[in-house]
C-alpha atoms as a PDB file:
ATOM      1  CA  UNK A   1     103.939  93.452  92.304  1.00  0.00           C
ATOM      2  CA  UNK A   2     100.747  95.570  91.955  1.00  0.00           C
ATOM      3  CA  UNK A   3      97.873  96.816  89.813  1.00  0.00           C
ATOM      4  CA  UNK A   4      96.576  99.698  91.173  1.00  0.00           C
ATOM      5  CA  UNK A   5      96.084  99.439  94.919  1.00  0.00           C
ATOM      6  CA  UNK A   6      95.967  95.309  95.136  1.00  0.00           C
ATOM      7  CA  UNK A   7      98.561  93.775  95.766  1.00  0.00           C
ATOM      8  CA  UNK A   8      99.805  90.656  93.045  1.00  0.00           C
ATOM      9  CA  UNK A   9     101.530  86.830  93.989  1.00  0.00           C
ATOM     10  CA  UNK A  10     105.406  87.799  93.641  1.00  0.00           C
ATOM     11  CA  UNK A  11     105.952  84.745  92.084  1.00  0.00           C
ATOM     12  CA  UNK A  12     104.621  85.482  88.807  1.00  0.00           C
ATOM     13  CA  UNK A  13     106.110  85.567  86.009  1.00  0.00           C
ATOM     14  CA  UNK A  14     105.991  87.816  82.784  1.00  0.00           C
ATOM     15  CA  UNK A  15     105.792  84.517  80.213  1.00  0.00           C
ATOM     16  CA  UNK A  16     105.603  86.585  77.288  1.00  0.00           C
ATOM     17  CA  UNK A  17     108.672  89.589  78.242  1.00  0.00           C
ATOM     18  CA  UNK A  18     110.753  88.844  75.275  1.00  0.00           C
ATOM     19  CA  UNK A  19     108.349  88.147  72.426  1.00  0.00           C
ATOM     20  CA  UNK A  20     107.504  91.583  71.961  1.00  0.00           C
ATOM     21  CA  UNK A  21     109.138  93.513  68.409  1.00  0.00           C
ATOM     22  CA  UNK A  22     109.067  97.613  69.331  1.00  0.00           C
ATOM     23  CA  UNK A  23     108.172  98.028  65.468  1.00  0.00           C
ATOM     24  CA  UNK A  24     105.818  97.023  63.030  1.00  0.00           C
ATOM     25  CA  UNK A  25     107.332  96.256  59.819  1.00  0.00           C
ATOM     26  CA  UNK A  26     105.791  95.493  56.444  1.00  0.00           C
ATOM     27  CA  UNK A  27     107.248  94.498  52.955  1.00  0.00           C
ATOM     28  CA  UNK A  28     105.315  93.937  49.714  1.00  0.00           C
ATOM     29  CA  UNK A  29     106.800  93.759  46.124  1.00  0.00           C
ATOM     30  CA  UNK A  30     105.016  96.845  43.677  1.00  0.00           C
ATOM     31  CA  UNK A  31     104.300  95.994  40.234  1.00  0.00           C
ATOM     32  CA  UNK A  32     107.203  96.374  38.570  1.00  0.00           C
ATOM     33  CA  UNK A  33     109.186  93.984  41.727  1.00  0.00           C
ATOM     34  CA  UNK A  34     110.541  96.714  43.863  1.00  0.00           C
ATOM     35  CA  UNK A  35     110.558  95.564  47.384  1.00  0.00           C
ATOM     36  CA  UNK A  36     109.134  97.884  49.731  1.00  0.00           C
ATOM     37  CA  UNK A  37     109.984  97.884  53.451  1.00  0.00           C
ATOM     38  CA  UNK A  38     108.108  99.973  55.751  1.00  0.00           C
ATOM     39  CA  UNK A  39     109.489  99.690  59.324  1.00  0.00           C
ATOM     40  CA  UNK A  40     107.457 102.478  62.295  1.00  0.00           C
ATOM     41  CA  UNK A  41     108.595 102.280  65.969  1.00  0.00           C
ATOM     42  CA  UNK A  42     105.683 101.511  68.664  1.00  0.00           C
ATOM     43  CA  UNK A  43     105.163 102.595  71.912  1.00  0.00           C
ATOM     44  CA  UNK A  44     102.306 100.988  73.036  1.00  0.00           C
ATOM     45  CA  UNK A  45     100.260  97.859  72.679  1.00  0.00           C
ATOM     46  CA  UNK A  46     103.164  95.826  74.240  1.00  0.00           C
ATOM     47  CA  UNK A  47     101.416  92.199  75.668  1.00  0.00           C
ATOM     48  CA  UNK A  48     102.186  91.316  79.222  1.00  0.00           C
ATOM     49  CA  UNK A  49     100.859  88.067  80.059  1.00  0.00           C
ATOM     50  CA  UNK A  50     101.790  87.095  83.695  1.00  0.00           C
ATOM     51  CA  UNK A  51     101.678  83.452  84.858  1.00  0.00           C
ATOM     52  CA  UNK A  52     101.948  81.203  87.840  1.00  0.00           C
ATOM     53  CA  UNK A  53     100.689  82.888  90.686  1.00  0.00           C
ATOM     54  CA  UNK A  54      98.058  81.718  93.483  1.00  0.00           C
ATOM     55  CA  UNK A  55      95.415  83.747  94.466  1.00  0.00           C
ATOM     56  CA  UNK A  56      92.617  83.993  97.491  1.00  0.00           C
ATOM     57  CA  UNK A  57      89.380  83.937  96.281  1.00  0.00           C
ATOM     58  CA  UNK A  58      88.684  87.196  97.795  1.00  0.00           C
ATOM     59  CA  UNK A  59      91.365  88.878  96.397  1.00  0.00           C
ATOM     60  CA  UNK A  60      90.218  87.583  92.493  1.00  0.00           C
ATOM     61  CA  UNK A  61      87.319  89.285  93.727  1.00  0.00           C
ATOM     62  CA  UNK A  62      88.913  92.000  93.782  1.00  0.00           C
ATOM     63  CA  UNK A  63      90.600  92.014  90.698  1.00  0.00           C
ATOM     64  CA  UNK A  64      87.287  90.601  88.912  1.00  0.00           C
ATOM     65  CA  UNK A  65      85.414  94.008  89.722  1.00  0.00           C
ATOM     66  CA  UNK A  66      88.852  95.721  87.678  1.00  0.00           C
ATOM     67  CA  UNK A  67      88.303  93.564  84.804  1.00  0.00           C
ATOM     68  CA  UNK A  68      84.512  94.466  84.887  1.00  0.00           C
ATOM     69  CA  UNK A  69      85.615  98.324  83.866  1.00  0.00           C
ATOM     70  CA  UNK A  70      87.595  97.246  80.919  1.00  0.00           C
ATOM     71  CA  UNK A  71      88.323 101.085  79.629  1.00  0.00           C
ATOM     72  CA  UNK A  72      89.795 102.206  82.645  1.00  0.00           C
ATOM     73  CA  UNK A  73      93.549 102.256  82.628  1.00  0.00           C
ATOM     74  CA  UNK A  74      95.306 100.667  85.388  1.00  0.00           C
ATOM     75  CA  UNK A  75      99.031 101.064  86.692  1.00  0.00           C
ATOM     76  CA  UNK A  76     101.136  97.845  86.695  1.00  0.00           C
ATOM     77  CA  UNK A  77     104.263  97.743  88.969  1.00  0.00           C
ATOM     78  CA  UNK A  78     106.208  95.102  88.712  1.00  0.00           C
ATOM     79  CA  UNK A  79     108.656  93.420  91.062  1.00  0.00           C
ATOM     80  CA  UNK A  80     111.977  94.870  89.144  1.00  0.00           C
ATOM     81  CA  UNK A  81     110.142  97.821  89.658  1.00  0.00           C
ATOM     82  CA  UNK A  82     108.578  98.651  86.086  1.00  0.00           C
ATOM     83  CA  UNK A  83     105.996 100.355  85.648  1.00  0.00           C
ATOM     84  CA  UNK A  84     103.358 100.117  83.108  1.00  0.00           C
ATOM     85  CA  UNK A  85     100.265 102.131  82.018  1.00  0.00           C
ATOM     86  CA  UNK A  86      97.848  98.713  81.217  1.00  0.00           C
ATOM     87  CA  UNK A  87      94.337  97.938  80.120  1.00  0.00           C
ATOM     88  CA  UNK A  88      93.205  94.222  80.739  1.00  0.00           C
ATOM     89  CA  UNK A  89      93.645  92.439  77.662  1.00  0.00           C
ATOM     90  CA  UNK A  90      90.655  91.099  77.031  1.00  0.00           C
ATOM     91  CA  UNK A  91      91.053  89.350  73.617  1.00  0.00           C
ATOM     92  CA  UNK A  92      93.858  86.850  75.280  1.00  0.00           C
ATOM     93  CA  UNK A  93      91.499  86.162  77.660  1.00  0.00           C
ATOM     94  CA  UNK A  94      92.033  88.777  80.667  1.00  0.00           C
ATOM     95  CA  UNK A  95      91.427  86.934  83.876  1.00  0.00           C
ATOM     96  CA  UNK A  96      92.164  83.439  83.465  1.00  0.00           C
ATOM     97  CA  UNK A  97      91.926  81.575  87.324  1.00  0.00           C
ATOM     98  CA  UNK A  98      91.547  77.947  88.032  1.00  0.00           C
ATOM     99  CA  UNK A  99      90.718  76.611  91.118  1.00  0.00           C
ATOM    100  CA  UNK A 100      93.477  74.187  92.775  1.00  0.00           C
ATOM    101  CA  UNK A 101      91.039  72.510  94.337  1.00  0.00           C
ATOM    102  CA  UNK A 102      87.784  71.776  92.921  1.00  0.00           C
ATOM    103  CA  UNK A 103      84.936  72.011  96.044  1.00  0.00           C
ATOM    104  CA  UNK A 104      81.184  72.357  95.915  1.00  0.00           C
ATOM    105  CA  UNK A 105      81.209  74.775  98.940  1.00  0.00           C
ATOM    106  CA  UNK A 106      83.152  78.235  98.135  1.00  0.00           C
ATOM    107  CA  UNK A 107      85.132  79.529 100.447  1.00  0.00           C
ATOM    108  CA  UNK A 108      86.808  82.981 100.091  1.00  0.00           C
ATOM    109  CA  UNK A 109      90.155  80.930 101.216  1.00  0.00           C
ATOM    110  CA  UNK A 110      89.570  78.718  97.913  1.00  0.00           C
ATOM    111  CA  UNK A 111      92.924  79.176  96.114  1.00  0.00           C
ATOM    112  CA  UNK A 112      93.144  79.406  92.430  1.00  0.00           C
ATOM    113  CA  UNK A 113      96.455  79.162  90.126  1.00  0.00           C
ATOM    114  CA  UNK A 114      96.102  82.970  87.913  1.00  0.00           C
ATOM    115  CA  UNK A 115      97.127  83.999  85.014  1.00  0.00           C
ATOM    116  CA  UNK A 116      96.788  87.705  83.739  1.00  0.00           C
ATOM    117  CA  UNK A 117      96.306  89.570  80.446  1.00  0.00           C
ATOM    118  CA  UNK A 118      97.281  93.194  79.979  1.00  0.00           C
ATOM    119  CA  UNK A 119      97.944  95.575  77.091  1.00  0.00           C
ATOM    120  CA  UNK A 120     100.312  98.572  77.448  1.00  0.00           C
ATOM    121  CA  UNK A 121      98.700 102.024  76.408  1.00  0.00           C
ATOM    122  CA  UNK A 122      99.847 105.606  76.504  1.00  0.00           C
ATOM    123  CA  UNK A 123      99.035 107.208  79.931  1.00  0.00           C
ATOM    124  CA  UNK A 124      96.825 109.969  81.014  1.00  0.00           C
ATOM    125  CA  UNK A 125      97.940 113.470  80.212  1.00  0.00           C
END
């Protein structure tokens, strides 16, 4: 599993794979109590929200400086091997990494349990 060039814990896990509808749908009655159903395919803006992986503090690091260039589009590769065009999803909260063990002194060893927030979006040309 990768984004970009850094390598990802294998053992994560896409938590949120099968909540995603590939359409957005509305209905609203018109004044004289037609229902109207409007259903349009989408192709982007699919959540991925990948949980349970440990992480070197180095290596957040790493993916810290990503996060810090939120317009950039990143490529997502994932163990099955998809492939994604992503952006970090900032609005669920991105980076999300909580030390397993809670020390004064930081060590770049320090592990941390990570969770991670990305957006699909169309490619580059």
């Amino acid at each position: 599993m990768q984004l970009d060039n850094i390598t990802l814990p294998t053992q994560m896990y896409w938590d949120n794979e099968q909540d995603f509808k590939p359409f957005a749908y509305s209905k609203q009655r018109a004044v004289n109590g037609a229902l109207d159903i409007q259903v349009q395919p989408l192709h982007y803006g699919r959540p991925i929200k990948l949980i349970n992986g440990w992480i070197r503090r180095a290596d957040l690091d790493a993916l810290r400086a990503l996060e810090n260039e939120p317009a950039v589009k990143r490529v997502l590769t994932l163990v099955n091997p998809q492939t994604f065009t992503v952006l970090f999803d900032l609005e669920a909260g991105g980076i999300q990494a909580t030390p397993l063990d809670k020390c004064s002194v930081p060590d770049p060893d320090d592990l941390f349990d990570l969770t991670l927030n990305f957006i699909t979006v169309e490619p580059d040309p």
